[in-house]
Protein backbone atom coordinates (compact mmCIF):
# COMPACT_ATOMS: atom_id res chain seq x y z
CA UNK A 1 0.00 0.00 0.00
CA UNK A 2 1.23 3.10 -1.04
CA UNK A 3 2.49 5.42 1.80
CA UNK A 4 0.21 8.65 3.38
CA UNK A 5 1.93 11.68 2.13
CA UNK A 6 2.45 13.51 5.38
CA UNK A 7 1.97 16.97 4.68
CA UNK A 8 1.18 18.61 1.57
CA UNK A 9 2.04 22.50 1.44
CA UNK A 10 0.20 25.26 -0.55
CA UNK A 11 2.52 28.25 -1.46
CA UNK A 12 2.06 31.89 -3.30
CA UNK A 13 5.49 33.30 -4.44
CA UNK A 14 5.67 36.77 -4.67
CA UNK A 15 5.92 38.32 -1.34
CA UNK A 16 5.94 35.21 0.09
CA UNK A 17 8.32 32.71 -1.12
CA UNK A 18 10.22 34.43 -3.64
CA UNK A 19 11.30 38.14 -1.80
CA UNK A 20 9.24 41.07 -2.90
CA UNK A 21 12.32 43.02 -3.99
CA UNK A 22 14.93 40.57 -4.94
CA UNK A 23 13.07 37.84 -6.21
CA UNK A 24 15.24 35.18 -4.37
CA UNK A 25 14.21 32.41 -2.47
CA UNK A 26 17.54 31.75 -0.77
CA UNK A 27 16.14 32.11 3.05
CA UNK A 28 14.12 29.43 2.47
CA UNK A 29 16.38 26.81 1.49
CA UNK A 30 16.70 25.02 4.69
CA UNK A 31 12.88 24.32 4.86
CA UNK A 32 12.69 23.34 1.55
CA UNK A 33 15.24 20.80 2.36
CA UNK A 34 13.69 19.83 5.14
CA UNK A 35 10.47 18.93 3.34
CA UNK A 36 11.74 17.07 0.90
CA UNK A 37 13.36 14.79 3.77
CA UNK A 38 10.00 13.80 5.25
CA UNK A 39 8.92 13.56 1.91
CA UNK A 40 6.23 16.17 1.71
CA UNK A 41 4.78 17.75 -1.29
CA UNK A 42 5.15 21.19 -2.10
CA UNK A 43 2.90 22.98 -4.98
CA UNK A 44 3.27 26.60 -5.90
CA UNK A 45 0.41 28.67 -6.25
CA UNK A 46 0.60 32.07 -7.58
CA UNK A 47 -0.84 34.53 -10.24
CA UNK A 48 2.61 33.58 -12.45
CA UNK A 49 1.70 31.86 -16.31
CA UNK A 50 2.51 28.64 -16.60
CA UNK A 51 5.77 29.26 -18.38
CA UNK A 52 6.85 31.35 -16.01
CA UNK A 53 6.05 28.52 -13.26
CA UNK A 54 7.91 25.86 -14.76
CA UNK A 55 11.21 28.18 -14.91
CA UNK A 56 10.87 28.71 -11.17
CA UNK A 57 9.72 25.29 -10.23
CA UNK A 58 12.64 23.69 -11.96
CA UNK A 59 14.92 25.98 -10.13
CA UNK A 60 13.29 24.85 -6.88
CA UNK A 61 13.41 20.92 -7.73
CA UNK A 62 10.15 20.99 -7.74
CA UNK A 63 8.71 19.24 -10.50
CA UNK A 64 7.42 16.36 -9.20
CA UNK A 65 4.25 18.31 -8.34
CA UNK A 66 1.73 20.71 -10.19
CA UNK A 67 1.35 24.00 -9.87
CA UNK A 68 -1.43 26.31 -9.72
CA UNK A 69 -1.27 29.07 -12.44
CA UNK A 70 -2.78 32.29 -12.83
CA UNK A 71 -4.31 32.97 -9.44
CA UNK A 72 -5.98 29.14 -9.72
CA UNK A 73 -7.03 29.93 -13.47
CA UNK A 74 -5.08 27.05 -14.61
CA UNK A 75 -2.47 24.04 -13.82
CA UNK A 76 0.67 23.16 -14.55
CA UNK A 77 0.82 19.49 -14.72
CA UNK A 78 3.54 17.78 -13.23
CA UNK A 79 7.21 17.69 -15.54
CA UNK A 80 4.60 19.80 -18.46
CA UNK A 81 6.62 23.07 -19.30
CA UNK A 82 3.80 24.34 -21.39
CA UNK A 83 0.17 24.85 -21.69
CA UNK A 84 -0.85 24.05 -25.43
CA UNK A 85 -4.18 26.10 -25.52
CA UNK A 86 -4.19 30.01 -24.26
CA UNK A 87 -7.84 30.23 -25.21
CA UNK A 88 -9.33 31.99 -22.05
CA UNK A 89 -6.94 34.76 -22.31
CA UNK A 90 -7.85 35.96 -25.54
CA UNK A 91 -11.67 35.11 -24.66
CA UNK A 92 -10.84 37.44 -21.37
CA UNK A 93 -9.42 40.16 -23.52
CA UNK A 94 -12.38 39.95 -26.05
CA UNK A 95 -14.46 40.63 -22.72
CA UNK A 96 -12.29 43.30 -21.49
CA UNK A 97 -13.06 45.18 -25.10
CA UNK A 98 -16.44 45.39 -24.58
CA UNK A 99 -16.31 47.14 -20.84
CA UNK A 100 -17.19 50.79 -22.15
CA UNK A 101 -13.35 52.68 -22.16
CA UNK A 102 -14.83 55.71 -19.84
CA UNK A 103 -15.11 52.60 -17.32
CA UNK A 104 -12.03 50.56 -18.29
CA UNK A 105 -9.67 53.70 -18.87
CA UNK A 106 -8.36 53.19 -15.49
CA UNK A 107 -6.75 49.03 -15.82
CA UNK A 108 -3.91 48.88 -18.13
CA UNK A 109 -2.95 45.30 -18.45
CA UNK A 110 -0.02 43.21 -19.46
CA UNK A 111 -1.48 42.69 -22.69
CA UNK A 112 -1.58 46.63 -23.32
CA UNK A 113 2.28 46.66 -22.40
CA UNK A 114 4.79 45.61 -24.34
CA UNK A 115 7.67 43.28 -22.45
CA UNK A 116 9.62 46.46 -21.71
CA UNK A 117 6.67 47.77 -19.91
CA UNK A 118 6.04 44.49 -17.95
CA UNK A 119 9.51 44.52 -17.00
CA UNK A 120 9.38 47.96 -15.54
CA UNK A 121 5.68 47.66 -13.19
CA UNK A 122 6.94 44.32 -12.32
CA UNK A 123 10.91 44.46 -11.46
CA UNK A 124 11.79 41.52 -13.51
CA UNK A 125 14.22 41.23 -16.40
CA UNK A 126 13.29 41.04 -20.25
CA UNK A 127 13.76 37.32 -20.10
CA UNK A 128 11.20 37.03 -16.68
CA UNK A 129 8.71 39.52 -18.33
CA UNK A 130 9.06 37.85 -21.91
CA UNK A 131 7.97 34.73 -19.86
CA UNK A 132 5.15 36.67 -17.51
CA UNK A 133 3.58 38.10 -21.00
CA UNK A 134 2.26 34.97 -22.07
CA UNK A 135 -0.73 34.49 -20.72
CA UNK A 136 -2.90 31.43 -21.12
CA UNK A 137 -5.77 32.39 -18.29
CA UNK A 138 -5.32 35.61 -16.90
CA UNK A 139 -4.77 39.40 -16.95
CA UNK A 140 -2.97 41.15 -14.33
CA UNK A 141 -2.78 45.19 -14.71
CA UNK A 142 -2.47 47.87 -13.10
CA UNK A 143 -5.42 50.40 -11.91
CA UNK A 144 -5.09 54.08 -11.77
CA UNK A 145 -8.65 55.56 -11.14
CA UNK A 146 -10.14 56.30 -7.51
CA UNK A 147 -11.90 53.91 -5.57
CA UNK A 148 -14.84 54.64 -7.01
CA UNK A 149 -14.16 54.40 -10.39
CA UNK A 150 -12.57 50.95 -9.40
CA UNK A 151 -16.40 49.81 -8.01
CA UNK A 152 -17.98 50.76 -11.08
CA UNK A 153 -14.98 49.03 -13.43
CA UNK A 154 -15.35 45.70 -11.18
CA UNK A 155 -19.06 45.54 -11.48
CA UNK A 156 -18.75 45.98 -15.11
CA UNK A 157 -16.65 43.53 -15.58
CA UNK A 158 -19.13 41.42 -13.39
CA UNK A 159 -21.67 41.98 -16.46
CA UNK A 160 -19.06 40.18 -18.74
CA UNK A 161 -18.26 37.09 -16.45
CA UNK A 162 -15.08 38.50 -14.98
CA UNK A 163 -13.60 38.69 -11.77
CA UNK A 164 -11.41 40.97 -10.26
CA UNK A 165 -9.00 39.83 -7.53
CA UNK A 166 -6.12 41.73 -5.68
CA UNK A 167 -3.01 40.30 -5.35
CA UNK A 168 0.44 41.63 -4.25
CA UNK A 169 1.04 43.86 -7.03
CA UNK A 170 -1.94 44.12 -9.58
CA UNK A 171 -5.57 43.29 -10.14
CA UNK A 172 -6.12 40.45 -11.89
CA UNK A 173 -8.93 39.40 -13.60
CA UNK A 174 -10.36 36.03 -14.76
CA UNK A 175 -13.42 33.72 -15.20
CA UNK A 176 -13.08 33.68 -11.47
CA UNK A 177 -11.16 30.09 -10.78
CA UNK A 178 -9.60 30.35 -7.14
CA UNK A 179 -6.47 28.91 -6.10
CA UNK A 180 -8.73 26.75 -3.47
CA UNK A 181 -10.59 25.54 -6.61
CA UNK A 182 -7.22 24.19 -7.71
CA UNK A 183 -6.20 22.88 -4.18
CA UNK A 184 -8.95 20.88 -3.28
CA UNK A 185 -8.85 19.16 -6.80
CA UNK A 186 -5.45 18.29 -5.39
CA UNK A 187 -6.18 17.62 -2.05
CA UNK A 188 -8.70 14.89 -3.42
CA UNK A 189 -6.24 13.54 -6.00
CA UNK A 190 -2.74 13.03 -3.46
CA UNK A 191 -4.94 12.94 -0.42
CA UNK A 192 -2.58 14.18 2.31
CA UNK A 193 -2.52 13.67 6.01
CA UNK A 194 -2.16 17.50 6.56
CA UNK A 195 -2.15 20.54 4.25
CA UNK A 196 -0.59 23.82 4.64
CA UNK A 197 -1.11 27.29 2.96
CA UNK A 198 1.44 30.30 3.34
CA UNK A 199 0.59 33.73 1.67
CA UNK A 200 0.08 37.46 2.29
CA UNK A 201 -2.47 38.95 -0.03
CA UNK A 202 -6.19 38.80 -0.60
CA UNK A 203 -5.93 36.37 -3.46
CA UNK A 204 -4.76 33.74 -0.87
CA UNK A 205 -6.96 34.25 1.53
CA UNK A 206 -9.66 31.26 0.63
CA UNK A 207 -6.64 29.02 0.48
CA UNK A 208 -4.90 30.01 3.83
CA UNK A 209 -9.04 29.15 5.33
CA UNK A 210 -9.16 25.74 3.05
CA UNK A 211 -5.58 24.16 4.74
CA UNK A 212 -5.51 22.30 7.94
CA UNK A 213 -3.10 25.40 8.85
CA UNK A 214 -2.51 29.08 7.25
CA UNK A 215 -0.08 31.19 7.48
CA UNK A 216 0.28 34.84 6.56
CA UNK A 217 3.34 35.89 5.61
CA UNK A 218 4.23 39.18 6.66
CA UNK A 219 5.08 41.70 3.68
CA UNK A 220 5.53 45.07 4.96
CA UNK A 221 4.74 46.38 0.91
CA UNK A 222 1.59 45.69 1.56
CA UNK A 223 -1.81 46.80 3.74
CA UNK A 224 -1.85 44.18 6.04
CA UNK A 225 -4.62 41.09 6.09
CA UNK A 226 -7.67 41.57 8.01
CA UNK A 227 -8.49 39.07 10.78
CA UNK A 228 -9.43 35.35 9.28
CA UNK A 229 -11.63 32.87 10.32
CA UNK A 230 -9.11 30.95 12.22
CA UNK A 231 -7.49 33.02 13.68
CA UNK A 232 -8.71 32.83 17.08
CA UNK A 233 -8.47 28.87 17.02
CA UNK A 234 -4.77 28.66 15.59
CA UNK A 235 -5.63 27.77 12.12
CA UNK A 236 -4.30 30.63 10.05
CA UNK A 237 -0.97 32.04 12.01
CA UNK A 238 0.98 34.99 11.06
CA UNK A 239 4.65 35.11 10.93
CA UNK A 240 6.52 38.04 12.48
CA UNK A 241 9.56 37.73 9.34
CA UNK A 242 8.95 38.31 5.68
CA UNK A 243 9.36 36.56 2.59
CA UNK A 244 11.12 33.52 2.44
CA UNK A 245 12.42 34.69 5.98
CA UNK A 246 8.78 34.44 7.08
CA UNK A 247 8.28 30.66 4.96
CA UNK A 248 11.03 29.58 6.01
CA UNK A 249 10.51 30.04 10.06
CA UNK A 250 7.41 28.69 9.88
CA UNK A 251 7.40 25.40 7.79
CA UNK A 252 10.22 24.56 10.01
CA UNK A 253 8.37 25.18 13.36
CA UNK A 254 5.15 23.65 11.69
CA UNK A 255 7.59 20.42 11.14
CA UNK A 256 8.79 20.11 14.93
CA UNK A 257 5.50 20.52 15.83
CA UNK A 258 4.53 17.26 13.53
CA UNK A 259 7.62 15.40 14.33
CA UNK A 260 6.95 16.31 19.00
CA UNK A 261 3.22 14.99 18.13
């Protein structure tokens, strides 16, 4: 009989695995070691594309497992490097078109950038942004009206079958797939004796309440997370570092916890 996996973790990148400024992951070696001792599963979940996930999952000798793309708006199958059909985005886009421009003036997304431009809002180089241009589900942008005007652009994009979501740097929109759709397609599929969630911005927040624990990683570029459900219990936890400072703290107290029963 094939073995339990013991603990199968959840993780957002930017701002949370991968630093918000230097886009390393270095601080978090040692856990990532550490789960790969005890034989734990580790999928990424993050508003990247797909190819930009299977540069950064390689990196992290991680390909064993899927990965959540696009804010849950696709997966990246195990060892795939690719995603043959990039239908939704230009579906999206056609969408985005008809949004009267009075209401839309205010969202300029990746596809109204060139790669320069995405390379500039994001911090990445021309290779990274090359990479984070081609979208298959998803369109991430940036919004420059007032709050109000941001209401009225949400609900009309609400007429069209899009949702908005807020993530560490940009508003992204979709069909409105989850990255707790994605994870509890996976939860059912490796069926772990624990799960885990770590991230720090909105877009996380139904996965940090779908794990057996969340954490919120602290990422001082950002407002902070309202209370969660949790919370009071020990559920979600918050950690007091940043980044892969932050990950790295607490998968490895989350382990000793596991290992002292």
């Amino acid at each position: 009989m094939t073995p339990l996996l013991p603990l199968l973790v959840f993780s957002d990148l930017d701002g949370t695995l991968i630093d918000h400024d230097s886009y390393g992951w270095e601080a978090a070696h040692p856990a990532l070691a550490r789960l790969r001792e005890i034989g734990a599963g580790v999928i990424l979940a993050s508003s990247k594309t797909a190819t930009e996930m299977q540069v950064i999952r390689a990196a992290m000798d991680l390909g064993r497992w899927p990965a959540i793309v696009e804010n849950g708006a696709g997966v990246l199958q195990a060892g795939q490097g690719e995603l043959a059909e990039r239908g939704d985005y230009a579906r999206l886009r056609a969408a985005l078109a008809r949004v009267p421009e009075p209401v839309r003036q205010g969202f300029r997304g990746f596809g109204d950038m060139s790669v320069a431009e995405i390379a500039e809002v994001t911090g990445l180089g021309p290779d990274a942004a090359e990479r984070a241009a081609k979208r298959g589900f998803s369109e991430p942008g940036l919004w420059r009206g007032n709050a109000a005007e941001r209401a009225a652009f949400i609900a009309a994009l609400g007429r069209e079958g899009i949702a908005a979501r807020e993530g560490g740097r940009f508003l992204t929109l979709s069909f409105g797939q989850t990255k707790a759709d994605r994870m509890a397609e996976m939860i059912a599929a490796f069926r772990p004796q624990r799960t885990v969630a770590l991230g720090d911005a909105p877009n996380d927040v139904e996965m940090l309440e779908a794990a057996d624990i969340g954490v919120v990683i602290a990422n001082p570029h950002r407002a902070v997370l309202p209370p969660l459900a949790g919370e009071g219990s020990g559920a979600i936890r918050r950690s007091t570092r940043p980044g892969p400072e932050g990950w790295n703290e607490e998968i490895l107290r989350l382990i000793a916890e596991i290992d002292n029963g």
